[in-house]
C-alpha atoms as a PDB file:
ATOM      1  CA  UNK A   1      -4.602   2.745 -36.533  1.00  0.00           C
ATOM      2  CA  UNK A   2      -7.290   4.993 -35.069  1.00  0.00           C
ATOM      3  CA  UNK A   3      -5.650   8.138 -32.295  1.00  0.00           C
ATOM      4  CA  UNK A   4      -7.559   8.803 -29.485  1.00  0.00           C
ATOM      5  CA  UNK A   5      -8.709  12.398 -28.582  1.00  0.00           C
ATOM      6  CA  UNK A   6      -7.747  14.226 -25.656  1.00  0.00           C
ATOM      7  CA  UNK A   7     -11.148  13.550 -24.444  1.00  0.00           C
ATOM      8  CA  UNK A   8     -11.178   9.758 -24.475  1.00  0.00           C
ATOM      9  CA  UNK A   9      -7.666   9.650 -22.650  1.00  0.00           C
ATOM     10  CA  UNK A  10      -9.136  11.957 -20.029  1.00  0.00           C
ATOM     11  CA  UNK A  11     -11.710   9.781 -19.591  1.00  0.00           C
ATOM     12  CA  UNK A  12      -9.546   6.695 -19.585  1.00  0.00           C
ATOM     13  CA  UNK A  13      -7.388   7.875 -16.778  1.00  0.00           C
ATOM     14  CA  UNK A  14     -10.494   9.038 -14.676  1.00  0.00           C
ATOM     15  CA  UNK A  15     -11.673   5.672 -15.049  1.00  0.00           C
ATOM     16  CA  UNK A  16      -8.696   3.907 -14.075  1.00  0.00           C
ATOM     17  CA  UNK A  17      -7.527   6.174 -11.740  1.00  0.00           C
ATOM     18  CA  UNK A  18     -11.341   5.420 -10.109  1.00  0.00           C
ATOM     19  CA  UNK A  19     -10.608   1.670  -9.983  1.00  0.00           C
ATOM     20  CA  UNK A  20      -7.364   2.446  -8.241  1.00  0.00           C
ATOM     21  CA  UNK A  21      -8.973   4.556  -6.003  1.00  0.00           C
ATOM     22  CA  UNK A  22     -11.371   1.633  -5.329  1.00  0.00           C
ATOM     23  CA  UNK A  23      -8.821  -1.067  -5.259  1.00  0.00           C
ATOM     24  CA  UNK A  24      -6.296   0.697  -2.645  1.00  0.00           C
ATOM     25  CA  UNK A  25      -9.693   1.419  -0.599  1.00  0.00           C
ATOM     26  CA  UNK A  26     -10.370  -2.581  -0.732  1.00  0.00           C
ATOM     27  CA  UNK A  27      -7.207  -3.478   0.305  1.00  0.00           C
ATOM     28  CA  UNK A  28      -7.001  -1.012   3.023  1.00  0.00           C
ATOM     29  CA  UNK A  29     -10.488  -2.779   4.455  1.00  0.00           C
ATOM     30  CA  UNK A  30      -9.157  -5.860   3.866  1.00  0.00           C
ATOM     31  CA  UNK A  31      -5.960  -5.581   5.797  1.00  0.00           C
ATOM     32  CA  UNK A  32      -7.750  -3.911   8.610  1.00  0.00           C
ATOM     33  CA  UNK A  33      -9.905  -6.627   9.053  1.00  0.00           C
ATOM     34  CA  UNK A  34      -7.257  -9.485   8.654  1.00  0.00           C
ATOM     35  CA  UNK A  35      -5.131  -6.731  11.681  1.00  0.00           C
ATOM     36  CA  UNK A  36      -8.799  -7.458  13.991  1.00  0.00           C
ATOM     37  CA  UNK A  37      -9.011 -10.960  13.449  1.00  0.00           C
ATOM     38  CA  UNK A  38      -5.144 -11.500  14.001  1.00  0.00           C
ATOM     39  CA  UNK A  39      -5.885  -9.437  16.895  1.00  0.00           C
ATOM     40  CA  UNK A  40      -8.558 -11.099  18.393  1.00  0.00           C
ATOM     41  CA  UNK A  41      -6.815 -14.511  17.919  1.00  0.00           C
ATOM     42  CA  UNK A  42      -5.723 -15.463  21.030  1.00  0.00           C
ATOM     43  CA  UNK A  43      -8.612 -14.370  22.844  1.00  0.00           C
ATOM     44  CA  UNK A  44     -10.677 -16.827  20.397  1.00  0.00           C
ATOM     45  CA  UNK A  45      -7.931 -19.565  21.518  1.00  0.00           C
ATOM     46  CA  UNK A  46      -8.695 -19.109  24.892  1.00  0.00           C
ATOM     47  CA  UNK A  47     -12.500 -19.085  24.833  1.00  0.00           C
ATOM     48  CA  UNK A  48     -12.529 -22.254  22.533  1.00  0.00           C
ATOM     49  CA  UNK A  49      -9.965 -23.973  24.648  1.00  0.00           C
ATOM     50  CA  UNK A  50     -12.232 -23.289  27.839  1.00  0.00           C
ATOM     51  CA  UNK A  51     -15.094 -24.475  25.602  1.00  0.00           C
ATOM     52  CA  UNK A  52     -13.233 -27.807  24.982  1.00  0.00           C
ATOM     53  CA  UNK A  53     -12.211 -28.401  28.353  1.00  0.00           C
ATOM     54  CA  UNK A  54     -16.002 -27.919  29.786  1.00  0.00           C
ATOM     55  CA  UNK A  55     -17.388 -30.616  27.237  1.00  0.00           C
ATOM     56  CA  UNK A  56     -14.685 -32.764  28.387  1.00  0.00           C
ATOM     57  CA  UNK A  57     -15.243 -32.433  32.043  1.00  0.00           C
ATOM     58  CA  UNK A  58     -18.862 -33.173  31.371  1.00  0.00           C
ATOM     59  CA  UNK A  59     -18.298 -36.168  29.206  1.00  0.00           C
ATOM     60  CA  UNK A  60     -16.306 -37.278  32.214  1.00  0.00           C
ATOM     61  CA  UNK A  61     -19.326 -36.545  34.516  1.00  0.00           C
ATOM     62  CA  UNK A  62     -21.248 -38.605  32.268  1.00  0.00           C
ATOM     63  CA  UNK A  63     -19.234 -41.682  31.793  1.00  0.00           C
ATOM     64  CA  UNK A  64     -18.825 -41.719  36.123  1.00  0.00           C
ATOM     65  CA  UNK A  65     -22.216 -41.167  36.558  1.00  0.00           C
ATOM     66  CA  UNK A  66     -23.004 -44.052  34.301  1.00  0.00           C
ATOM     67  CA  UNK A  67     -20.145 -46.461  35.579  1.00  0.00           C
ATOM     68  CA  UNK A  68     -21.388 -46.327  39.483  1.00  0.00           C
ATOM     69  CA  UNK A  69     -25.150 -46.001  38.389  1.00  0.00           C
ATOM     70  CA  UNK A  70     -25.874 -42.341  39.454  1.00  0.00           C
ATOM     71  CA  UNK A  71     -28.475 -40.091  38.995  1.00  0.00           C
ATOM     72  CA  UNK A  72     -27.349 -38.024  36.000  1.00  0.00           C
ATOM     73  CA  UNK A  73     -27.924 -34.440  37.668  1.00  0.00           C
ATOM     74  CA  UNK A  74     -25.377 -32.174  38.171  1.00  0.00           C
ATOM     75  CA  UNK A  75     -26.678 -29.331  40.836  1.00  0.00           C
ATOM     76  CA  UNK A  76     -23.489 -27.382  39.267  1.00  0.00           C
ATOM     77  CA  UNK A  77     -24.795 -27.222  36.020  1.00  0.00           C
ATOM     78  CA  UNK A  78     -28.662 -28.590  35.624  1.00  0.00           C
ATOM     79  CA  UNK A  79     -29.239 -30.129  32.018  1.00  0.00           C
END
């Protein structure tokens, strides 16, 4: 069995302490962004729940304007 030098352990805990350094810095990023996007959640909700509900009301404006035969522009919102 081969000893290491003082050298070689030096270097080994400069390397791993490096990759710790690294890791706890990637994690740190990581739960910040994960805190935004938790943040920003309902917001998102909102906006895509607004987005649903205006292609539904136009689907609707399309299947009336079909059923009684009418011209398919809306001055509200011109295609």
């Amino acid at each position: 069995m081969t000893t290491m030098t003082p050298a070689q352990v030096l270097t080994v805990a400069a390397i791993g302490g490096a990759a710790g350094v690294l890791a706890a810095t990637a994690l740190v990023l990581l739960a910040a962004a994960l805190y935004r996007a938790i943040e920003h959640l309902p917001e998102w909700w909102q906006r895509r729940k607004e987005r649903r509900a205006g292609h539904a009301a136009r689907r609707e404006f399309d299947r009336i304007t079909a059923l009684y035969d009418l011209p398919a522009h809306d001055p509200r919102n011109p295609r």
